[in-house]
PDB file of N, CA and C in Angstrom:
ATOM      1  N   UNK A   1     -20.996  -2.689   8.546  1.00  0.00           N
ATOM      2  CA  UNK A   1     -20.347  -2.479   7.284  1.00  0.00           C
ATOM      3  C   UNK A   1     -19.479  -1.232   7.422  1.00  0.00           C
ATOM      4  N   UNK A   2     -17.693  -1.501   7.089  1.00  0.00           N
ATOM      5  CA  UNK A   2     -17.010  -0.179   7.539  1.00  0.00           C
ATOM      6  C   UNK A   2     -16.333  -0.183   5.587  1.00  0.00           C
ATOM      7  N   UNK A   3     -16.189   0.739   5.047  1.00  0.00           N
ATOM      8  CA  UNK A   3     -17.423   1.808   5.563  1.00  0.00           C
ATOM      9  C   UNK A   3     -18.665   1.593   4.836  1.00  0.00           C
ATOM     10  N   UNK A   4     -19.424   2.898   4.581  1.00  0.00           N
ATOM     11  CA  UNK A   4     -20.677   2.645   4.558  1.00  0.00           C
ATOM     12  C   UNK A   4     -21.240   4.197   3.575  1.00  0.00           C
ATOM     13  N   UNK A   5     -19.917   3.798   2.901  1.00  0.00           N
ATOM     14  CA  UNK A   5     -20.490   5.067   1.802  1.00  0.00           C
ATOM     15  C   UNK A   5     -18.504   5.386   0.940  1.00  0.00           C
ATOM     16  N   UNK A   6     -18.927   4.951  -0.553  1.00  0.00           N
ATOM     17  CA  UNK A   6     -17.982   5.602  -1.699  1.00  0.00           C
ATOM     18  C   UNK A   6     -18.420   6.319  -2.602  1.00  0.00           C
ATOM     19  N   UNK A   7     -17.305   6.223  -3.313  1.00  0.00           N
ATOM     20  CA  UNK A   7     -17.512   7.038  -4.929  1.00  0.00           C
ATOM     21  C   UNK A   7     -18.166   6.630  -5.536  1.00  0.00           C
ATOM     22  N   UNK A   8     -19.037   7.280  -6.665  1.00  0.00           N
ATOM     23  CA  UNK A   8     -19.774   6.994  -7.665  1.00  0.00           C
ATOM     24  C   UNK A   8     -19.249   5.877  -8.402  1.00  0.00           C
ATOM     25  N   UNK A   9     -17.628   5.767  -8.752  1.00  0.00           N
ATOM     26  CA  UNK A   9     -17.007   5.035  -9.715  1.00  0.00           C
ATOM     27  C   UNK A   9     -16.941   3.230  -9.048  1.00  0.00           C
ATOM     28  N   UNK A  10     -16.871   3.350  -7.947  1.00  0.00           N
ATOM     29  CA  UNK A  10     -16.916   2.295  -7.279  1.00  0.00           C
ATOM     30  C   UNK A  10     -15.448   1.805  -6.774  1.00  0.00           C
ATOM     31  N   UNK A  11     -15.406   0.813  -6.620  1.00  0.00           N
ATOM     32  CA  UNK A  11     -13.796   0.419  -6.562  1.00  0.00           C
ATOM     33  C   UNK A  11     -13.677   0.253  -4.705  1.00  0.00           C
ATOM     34  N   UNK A  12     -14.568   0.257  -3.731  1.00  0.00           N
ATOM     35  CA  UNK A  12     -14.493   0.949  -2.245  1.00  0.00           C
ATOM     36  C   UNK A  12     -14.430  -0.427  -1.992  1.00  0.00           C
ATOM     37  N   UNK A  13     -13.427  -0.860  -1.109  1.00  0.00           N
ATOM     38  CA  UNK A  13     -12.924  -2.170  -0.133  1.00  0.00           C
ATOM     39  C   UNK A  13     -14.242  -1.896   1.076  1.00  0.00           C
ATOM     40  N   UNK A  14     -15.279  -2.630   1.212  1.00  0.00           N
ATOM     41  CA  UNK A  14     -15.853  -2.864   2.417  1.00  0.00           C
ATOM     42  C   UNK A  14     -16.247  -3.954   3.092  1.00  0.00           C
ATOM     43  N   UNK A  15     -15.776  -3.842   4.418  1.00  0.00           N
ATOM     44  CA  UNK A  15     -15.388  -4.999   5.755  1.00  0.00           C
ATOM     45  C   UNK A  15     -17.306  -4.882   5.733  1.00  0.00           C
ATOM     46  N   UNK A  16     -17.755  -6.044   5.891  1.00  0.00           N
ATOM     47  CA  UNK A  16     -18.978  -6.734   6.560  1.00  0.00           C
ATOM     48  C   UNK A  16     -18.914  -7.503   7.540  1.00  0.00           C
ATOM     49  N   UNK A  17     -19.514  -7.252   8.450  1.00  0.00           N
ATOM     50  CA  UNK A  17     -19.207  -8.896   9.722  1.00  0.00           C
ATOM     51  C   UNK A  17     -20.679  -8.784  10.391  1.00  0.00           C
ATOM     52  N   UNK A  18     -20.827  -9.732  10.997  1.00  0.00           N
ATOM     53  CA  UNK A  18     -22.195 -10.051  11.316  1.00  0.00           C
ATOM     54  C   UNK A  18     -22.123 -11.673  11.578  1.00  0.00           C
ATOM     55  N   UNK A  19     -23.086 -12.051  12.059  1.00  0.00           N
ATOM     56  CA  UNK A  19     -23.340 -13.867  12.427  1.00  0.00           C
ATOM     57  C   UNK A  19     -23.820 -14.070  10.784  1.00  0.00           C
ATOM     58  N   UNK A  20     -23.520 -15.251  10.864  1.00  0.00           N
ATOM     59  CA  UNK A  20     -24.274 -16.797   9.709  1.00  0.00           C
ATOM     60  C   UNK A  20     -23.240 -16.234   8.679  1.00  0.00           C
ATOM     61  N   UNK A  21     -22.128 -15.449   8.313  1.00  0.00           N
ATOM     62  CA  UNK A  21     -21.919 -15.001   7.270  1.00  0.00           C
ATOM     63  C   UNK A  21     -20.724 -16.388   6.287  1.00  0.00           C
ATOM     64  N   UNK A  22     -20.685 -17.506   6.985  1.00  0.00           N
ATOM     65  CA  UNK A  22     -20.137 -18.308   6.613  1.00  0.00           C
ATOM     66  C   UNK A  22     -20.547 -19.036   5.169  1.00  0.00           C
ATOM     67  N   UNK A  23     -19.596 -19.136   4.088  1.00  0.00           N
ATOM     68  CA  UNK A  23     -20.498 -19.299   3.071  1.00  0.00           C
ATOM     69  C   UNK A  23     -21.193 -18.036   2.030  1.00  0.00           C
ATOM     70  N   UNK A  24     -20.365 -17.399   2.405  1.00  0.00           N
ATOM     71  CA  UNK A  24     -20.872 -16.074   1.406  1.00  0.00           C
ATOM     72  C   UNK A  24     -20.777 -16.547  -0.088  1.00  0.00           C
ATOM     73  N   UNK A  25     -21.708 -16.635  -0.885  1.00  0.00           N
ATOM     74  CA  UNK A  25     -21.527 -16.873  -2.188  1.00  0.00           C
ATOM     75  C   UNK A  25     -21.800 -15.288  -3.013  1.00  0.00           C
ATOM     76  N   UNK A  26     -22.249 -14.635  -2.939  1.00  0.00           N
ATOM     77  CA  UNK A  26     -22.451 -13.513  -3.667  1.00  0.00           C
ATOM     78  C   UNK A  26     -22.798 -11.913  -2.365  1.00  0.00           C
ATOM     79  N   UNK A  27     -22.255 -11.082  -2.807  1.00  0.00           N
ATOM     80  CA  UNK A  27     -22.507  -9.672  -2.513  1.00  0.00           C
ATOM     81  C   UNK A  27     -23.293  -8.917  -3.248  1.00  0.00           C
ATOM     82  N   UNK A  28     -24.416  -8.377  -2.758  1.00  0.00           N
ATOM     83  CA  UNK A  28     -24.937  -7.326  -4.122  1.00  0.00           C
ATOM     84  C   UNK A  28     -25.341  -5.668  -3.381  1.00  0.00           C
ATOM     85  N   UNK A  29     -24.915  -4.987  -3.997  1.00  0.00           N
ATOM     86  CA  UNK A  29     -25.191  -3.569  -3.573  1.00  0.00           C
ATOM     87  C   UNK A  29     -26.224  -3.315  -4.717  1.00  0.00           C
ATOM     88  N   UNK A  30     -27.546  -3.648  -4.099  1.00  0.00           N
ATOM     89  CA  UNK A  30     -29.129  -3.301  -4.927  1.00  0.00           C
ATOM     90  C   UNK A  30     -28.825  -4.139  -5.841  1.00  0.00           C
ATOM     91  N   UNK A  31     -29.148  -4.198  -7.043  1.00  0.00           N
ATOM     92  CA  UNK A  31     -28.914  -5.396  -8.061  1.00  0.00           C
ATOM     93  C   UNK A  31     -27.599  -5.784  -8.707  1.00  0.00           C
ATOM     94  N   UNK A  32     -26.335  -5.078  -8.188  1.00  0.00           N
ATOM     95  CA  UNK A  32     -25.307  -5.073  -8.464  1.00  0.00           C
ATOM     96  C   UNK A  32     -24.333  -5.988  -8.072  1.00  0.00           C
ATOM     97  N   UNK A  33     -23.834  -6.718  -8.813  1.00  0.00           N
ATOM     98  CA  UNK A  33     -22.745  -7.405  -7.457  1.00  0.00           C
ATOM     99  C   UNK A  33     -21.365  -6.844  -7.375  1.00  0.00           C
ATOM    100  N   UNK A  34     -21.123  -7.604  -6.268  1.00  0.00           N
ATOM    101  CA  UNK A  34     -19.540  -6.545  -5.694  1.00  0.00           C
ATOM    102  C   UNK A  34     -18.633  -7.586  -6.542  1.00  0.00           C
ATOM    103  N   UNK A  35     -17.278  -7.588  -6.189  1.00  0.00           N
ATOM    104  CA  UNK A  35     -16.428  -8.134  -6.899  1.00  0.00           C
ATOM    105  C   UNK A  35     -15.443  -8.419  -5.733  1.00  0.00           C
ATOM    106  N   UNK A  36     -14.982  -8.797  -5.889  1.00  0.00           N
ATOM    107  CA  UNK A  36     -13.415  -9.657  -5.131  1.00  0.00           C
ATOM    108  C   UNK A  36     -13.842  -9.915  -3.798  1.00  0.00           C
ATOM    109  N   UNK A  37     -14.569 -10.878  -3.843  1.00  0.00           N
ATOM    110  CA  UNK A  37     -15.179 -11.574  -2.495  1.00  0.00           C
ATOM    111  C   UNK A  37     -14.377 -11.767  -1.596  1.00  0.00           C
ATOM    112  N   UNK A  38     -14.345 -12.182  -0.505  1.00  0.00           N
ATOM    113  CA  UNK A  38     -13.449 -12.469   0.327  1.00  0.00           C
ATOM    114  C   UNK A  38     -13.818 -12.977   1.885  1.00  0.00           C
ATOM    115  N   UNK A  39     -14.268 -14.117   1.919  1.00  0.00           N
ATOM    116  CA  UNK A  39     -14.182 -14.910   3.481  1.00  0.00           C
ATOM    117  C   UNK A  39     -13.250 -15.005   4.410  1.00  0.00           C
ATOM    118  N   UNK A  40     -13.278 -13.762   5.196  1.00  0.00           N
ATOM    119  CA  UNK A  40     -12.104 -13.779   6.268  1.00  0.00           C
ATOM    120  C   UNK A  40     -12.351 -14.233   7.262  1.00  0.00           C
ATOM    121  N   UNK A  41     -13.385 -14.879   7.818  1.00  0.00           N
ATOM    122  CA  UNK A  41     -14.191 -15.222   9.040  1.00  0.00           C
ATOM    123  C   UNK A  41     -15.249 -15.821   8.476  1.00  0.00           C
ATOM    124  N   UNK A  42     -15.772 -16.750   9.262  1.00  0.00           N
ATOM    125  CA  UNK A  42     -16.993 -17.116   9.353  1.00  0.00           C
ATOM    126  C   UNK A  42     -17.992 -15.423   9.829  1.00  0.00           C
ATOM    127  N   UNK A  43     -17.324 -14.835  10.319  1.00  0.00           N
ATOM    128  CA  UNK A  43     -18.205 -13.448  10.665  1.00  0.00           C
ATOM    129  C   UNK A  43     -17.787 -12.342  10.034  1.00  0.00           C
ATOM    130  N   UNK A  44     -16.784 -12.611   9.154  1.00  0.00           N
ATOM    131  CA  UNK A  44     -16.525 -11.333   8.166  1.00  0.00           C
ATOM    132  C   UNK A  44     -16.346 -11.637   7.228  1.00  0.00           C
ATOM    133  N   UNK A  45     -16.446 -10.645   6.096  1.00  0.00           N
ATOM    134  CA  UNK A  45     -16.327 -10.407   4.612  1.00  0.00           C
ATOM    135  C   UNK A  45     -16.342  -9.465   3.889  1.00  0.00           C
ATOM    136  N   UNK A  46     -15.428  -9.304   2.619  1.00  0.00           N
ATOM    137  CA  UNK A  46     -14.845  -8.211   2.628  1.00  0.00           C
ATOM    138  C   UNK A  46     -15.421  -8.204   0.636  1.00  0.00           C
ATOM    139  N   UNK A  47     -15.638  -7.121   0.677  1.00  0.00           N
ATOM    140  CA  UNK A  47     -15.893  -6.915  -1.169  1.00  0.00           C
ATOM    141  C   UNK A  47     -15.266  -5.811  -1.468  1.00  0.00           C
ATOM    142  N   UNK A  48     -15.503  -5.663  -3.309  1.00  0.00           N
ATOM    143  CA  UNK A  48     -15.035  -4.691  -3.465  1.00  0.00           C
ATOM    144  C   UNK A  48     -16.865  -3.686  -4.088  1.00  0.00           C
ATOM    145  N   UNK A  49     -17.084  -2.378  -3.814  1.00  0.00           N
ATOM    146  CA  UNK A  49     -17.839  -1.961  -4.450  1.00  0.00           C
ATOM    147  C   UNK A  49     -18.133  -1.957  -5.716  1.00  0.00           C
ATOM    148  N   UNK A  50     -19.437  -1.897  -6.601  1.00  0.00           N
ATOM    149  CA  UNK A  50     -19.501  -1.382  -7.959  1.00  0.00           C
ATOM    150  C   UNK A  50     -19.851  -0.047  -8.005  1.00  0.00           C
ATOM    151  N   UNK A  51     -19.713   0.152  -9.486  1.00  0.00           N
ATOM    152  CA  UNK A  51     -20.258   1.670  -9.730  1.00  0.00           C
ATOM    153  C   UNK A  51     -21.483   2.062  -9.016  1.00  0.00           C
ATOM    154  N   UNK A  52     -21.781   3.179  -9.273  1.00  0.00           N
ATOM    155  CA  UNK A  52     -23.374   3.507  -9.130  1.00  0.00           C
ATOM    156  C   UNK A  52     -23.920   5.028  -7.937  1.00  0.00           C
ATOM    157  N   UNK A  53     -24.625   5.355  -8.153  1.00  0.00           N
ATOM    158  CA  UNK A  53     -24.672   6.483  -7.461  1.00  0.00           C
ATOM    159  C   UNK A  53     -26.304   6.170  -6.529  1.00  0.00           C
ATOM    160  N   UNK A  54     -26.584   7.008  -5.272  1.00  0.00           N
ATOM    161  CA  UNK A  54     -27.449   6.882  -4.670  1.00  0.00           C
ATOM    162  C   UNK A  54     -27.054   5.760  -3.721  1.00  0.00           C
ATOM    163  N   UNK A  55     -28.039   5.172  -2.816  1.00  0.00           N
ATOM    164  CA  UNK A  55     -27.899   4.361  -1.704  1.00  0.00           C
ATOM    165  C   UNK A  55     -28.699   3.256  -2.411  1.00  0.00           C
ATOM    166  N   UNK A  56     -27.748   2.488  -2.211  1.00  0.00           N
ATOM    167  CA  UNK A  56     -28.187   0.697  -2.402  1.00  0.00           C
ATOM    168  C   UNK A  56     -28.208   0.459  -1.230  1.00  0.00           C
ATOM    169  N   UNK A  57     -29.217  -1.199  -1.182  1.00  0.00           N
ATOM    170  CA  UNK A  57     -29.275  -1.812  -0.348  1.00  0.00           C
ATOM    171  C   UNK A  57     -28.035  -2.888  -0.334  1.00  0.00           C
ATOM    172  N   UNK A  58     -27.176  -3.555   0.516  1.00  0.00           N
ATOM    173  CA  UNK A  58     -26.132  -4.220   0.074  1.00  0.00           C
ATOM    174  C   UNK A  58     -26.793  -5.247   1.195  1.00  0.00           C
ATOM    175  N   UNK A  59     -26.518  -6.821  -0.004  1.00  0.00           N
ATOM    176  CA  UNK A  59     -27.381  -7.660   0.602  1.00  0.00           C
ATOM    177  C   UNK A  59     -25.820  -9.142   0.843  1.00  0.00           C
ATOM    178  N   UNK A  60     -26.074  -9.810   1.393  1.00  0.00           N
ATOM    179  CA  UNK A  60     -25.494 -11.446   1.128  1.00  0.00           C
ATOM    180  C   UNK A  60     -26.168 -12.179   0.862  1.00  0.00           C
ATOM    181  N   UNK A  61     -25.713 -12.837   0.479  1.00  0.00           N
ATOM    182  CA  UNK A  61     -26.372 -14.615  -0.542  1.00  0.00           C
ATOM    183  C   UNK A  61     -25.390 -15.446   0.440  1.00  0.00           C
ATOM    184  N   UNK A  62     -25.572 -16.117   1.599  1.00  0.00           N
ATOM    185  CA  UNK A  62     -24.819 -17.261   2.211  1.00  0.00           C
ATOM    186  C   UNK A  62     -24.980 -18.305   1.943  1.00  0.00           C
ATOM    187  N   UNK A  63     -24.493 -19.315   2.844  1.00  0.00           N
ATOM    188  CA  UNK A  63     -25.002 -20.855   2.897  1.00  0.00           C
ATOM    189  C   UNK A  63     -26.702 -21.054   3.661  1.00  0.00           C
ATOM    190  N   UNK A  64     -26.487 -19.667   5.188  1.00  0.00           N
ATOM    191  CA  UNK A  64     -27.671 -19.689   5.846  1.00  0.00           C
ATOM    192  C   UNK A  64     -29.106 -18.834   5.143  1.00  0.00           C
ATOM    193  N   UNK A  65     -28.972 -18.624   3.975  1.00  0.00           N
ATOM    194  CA  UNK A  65     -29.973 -17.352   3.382  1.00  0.00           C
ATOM    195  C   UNK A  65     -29.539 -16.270   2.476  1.00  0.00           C
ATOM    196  N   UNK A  66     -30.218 -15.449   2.806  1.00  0.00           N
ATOM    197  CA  UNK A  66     -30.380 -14.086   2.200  1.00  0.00           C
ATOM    198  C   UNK A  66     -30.052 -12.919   3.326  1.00  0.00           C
ATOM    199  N   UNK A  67     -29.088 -12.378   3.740  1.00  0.00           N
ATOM    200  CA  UNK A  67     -29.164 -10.864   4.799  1.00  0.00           C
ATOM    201  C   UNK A  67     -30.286 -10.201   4.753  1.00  0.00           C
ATOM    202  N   UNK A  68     -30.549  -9.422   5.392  1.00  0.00           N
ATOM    203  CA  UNK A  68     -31.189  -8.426   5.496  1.00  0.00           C
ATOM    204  C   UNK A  68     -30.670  -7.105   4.543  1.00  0.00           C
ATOM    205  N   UNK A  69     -30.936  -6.210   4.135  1.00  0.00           N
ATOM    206  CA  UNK A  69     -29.977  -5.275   3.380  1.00  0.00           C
ATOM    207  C   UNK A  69     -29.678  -4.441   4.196  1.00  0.00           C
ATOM    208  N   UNK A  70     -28.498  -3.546   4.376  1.00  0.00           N
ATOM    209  CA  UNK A  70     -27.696  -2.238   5.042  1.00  0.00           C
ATOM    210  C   UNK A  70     -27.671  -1.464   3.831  1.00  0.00           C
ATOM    211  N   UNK A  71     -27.912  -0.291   4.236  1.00  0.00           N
ATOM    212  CA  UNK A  71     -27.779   0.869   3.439  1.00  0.00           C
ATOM    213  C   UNK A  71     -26.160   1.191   3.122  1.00  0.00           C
ATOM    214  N   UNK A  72     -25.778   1.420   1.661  1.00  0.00           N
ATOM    215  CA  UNK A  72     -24.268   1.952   1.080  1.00  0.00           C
ATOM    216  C   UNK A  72     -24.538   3.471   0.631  1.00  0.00           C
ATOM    217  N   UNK A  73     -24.020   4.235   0.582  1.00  0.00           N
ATOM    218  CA  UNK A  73     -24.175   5.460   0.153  1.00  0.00           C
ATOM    219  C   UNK A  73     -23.023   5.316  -0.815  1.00  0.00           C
TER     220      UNK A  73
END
């Protein structure tokens, strides 16, 4: 995840890539979801951050599952 830490206000463009990511239906940073999804790859994907302060876990919802979560600062 590049990168891997924004502003409180949110608004932060972040690149994800990884295997199975084909099929991304939802982004969530901890219970939050991201906004302006974006399938650029079967191995990448791109959101936009939400608000919020502290480190979320930022998860995917695919076709293959659930991710694992990565830490957002």
């Amino acid at each position: 995840m590049s990168p891997n830490r924004g502003p409180t206000a949110g608004g932060t463009l972040v690149t994800i890539t990884g295997a199975y990511l084909a099929g991304t239906r939802e982004v969530l940073f901890g219970s939050r979801p991201a906004t302006h999804i974006t399938q650029v790859s079967p191995t990448q994907v791109t959101a936009v951050s939400p608000a919020g302060n502290g480190v979320a876990g930022v998860t995917l919802i695919t076709a293959a599952g659930v991710s694992n979560a990565a830490p957002f600062y």
